[in-house]
C-alpha atoms as a PDB file:
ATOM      1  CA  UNK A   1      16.588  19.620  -1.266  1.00  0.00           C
ATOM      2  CA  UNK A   2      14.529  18.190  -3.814  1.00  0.00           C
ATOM      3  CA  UNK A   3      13.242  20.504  -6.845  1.00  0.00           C
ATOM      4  CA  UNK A   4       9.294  20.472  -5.887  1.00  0.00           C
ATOM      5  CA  UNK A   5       6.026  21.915  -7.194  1.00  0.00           C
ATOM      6  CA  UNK A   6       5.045  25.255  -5.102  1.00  0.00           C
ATOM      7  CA  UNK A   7       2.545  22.680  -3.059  1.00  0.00           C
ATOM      8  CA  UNK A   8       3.842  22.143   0.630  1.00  0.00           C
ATOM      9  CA  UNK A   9       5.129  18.505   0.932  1.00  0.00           C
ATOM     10  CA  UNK A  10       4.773  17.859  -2.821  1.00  0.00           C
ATOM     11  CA  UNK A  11       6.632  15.338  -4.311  1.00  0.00           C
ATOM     12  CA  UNK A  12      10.000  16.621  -6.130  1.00  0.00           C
ATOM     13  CA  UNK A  13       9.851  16.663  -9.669  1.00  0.00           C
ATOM     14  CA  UNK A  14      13.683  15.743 -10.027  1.00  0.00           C
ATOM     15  CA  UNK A  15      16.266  13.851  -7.929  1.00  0.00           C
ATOM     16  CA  UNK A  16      18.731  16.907  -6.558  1.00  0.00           C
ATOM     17  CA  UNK A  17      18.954  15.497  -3.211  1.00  0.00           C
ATOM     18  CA  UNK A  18      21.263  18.673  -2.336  1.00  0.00           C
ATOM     19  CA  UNK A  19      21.955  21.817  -3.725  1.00  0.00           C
ATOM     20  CA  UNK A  20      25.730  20.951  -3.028  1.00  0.00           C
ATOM     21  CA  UNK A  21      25.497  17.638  -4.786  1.00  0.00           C
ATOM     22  CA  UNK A  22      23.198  16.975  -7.709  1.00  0.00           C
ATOM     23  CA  UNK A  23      22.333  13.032  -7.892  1.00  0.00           C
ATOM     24  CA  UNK A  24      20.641  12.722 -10.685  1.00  0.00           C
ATOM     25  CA  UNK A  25      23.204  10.765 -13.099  1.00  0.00           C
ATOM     26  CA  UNK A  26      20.507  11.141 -16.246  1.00  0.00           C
ATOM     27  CA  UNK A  27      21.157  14.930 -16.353  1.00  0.00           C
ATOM     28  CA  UNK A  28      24.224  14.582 -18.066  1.00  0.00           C
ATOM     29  CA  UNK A  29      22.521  15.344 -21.809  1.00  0.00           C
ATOM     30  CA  UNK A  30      20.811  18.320 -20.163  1.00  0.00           C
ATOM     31  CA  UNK A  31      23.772  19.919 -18.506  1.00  0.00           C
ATOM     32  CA  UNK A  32      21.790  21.328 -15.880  1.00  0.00           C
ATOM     33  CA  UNK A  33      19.008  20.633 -13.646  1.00  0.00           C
ATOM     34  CA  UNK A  34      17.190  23.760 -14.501  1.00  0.00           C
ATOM     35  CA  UNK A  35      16.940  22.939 -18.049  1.00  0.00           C
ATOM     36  CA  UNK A  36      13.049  22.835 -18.700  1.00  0.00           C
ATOM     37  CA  UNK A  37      13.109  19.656 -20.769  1.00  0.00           C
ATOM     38  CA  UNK A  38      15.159  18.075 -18.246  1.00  0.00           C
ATOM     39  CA  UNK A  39      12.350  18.609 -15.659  1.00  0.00           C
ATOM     40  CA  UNK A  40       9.807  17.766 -18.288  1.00  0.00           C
ATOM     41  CA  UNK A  41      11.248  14.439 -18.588  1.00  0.00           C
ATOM     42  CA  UNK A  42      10.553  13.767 -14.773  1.00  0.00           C
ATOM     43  CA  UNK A  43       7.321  14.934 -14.685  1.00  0.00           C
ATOM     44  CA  UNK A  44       6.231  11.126 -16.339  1.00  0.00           C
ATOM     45  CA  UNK A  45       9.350   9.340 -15.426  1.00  0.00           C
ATOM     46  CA  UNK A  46      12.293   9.400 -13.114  1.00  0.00           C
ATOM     47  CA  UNK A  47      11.740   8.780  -9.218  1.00  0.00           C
ATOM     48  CA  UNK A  48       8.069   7.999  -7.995  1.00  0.00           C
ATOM     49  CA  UNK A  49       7.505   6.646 -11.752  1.00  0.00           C
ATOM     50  CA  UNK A  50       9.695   4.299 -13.118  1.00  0.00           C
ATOM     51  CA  UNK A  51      12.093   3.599 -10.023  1.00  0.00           C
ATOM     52  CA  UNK A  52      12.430   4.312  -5.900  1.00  0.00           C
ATOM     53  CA  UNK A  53      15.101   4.226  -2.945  1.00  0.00           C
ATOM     54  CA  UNK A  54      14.215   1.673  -0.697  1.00  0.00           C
ATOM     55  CA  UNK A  55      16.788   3.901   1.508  1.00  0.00           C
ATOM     56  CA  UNK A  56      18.160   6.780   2.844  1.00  0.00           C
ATOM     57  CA  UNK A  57      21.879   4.542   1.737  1.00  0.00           C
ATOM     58  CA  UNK A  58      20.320   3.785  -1.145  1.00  0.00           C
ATOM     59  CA  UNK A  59      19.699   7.224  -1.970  1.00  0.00           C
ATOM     60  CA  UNK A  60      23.306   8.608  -1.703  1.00  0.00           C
ATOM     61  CA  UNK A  61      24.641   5.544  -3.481  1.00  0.00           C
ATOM     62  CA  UNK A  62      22.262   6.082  -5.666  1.00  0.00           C
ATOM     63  CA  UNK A  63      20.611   2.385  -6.153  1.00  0.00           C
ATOM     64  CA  UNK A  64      17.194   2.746  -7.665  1.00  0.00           C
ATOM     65  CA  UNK A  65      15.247  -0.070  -7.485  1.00  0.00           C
ATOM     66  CA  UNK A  66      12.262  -0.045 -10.098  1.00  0.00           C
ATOM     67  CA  UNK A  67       8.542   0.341  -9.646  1.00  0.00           C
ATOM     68  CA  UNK A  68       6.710  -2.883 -11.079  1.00  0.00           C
ATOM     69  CA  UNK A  69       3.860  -4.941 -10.365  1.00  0.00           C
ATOM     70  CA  UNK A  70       5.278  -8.378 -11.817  1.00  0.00           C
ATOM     71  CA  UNK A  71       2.047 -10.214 -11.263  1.00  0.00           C
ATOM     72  CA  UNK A  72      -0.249  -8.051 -13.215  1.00  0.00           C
ATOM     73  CA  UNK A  73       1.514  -5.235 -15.059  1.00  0.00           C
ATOM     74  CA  UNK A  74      -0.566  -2.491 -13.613  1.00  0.00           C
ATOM     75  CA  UNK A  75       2.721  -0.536 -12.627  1.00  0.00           C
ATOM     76  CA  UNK A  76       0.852   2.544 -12.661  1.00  0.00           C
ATOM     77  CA  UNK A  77      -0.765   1.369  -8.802  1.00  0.00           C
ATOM     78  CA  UNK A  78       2.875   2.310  -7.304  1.00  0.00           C
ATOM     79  CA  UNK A  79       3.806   5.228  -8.884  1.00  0.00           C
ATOM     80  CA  UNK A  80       3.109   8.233  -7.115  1.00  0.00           C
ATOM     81  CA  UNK A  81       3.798  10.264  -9.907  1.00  0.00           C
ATOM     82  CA  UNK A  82       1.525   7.936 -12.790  1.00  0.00           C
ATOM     83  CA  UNK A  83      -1.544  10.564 -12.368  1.00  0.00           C
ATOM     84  CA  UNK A  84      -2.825   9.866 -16.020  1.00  0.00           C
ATOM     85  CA  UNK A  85      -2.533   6.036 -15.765  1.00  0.00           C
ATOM     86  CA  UNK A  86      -4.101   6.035 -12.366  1.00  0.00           C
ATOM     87  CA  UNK A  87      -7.296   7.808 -13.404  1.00  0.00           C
ATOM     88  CA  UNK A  88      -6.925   6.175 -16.619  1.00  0.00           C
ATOM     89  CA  UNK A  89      -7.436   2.715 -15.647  1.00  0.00           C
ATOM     90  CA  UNK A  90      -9.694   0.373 -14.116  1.00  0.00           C
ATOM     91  CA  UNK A  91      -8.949  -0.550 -10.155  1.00  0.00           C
ATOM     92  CA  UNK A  92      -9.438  -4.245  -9.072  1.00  0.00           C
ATOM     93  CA  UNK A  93      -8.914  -4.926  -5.376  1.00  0.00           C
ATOM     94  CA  UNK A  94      -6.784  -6.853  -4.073  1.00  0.00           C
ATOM     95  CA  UNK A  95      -7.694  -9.162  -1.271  1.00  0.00           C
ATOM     96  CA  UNK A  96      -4.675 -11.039   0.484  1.00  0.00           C
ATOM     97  CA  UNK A  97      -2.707 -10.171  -2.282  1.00  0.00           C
ATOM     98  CA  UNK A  98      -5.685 -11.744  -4.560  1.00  0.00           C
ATOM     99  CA  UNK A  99      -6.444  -8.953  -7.700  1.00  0.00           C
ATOM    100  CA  UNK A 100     -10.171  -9.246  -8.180  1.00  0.00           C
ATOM    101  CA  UNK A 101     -11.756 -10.093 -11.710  1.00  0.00           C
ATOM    102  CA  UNK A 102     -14.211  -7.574 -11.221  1.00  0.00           C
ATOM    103  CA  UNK A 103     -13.330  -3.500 -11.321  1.00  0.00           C
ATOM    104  CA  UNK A 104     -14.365  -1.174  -8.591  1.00  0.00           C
ATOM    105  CA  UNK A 105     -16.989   1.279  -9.244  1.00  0.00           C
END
């Protein structure tokens, strides 16, 4: 299972997908998944920030495919895990896929 927050049904933290198998190819400098700067570094960055698995296959061959909003670099809209950029930043909606000039309120 994921490494989580104590919240039910809270988003894990890192990418140990089992405790048999640990995924997470970036742990390597680390040397362990319990290493506190390890799970620092996915608090603003691994999965649900800066990349996703578009499926359950793409999880256990591990193919992330990256978070982006190409057409107007607000990233920060499809990362679950971009808190401080979400609350940080003005939202425009987007209507048919048309962003807005205007911000919300």
């Amino acid at each position: 299972m994921p490494i989580t927050n104590s919240a039910a049904g809270a988003a894990p933290v890192c990418d140990a997908a089992s405790s048999e198998v640990f995924h997470d190819q970036r742990v390597a400098p680390w040397g362990s998944i319990y290493d506190i700067d390890y799970l620092k570094s996915n608090i603003e960055g691994g999965e649900g920030y800066d990349w996703y698995y578009h499926s359950d296959e793409a999880r256990a061959a591990q193919i992330r495919t990256p978070i982006t909003d190409g057409v107007h670099d607000e990233h920060w809209i499809y990362r679950y895990k971009d808190l401080k950029n979400w609350w940080g930043s003005a939202h425009h909606k987007r209507i048919a896929g048309t962003r807005q000039t205007a911000a919300t309120d």
